[in-house]
Protein backbone atom coordinates (compact mmCIF):
# COMPACT_ATOMS: atom_id res chain seq x y z
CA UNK A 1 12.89 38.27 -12.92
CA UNK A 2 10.07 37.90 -10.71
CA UNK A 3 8.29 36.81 -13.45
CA UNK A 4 10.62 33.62 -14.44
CA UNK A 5 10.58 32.89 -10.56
CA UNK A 6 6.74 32.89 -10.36
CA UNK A 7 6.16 30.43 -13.38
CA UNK A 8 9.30 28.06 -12.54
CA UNK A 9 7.36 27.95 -8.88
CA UNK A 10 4.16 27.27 -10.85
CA UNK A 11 6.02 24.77 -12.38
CA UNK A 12 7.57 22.76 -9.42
CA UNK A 13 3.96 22.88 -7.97
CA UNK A 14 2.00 20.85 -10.85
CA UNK A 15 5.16 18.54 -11.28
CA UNK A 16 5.12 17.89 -7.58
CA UNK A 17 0.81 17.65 -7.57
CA UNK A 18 1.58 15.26 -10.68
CA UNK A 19 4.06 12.92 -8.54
CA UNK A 20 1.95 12.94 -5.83
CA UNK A 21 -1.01 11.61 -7.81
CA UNK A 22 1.25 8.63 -8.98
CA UNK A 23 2.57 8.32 -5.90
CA UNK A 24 -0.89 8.02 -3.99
CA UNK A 25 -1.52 5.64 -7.03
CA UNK A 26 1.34 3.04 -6.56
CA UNK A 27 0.28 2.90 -2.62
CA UNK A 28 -3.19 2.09 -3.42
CA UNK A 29 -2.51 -0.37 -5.34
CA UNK A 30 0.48 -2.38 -3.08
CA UNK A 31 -2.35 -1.72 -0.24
CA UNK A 32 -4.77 -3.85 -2.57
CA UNK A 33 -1.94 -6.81 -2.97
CA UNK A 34 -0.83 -6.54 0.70
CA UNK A 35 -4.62 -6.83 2.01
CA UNK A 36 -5.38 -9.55 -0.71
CA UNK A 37 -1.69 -11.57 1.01
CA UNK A 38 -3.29 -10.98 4.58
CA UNK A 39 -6.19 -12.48 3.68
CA UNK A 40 -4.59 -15.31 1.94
CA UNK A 41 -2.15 -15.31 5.30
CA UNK A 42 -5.52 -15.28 7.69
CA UNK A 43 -7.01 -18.40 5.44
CA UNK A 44 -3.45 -20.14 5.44
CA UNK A 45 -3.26 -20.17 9.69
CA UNK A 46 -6.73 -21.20 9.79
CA UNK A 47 -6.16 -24.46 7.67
CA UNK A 48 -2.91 -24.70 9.58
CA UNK A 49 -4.63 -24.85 13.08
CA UNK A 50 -7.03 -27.44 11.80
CA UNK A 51 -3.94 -29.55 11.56
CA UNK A 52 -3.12 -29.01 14.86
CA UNK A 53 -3.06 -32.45 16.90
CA UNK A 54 -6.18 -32.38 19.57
CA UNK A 55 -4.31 -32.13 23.50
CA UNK A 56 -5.41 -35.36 25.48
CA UNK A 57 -6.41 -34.77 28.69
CA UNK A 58 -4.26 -36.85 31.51
């Protein structure tokens, strides 16, 4: 009995190391795409506020 418990423990362990790996995976790459959309964001305000009209001075 101890036996079966050890090696379905064993088992949990890799299939939990294995879904962490993905896991780590999938947030590595939507940390890519979100610091790719910031930049894009950053570049997007910066053409905005070159619209801006200039403040005359009374």
């Amino acid at each position: 009995m101890f036996e079966d418990d050890f090696d379905r423990l064993l088992k949990e362990r890799n299939t939990k190391e294995a879904e962490a790996e993905q896991i780590r995976e999938i947030l590595n790459l939507q940390k890519e795409k979100l610091t790719k959309y910031l930049f894009e964001l950053t570049a997007i305000r910066a053409s905005l506020d070159s619209w801006k009209p200039s403040q005359r001075i009374r």
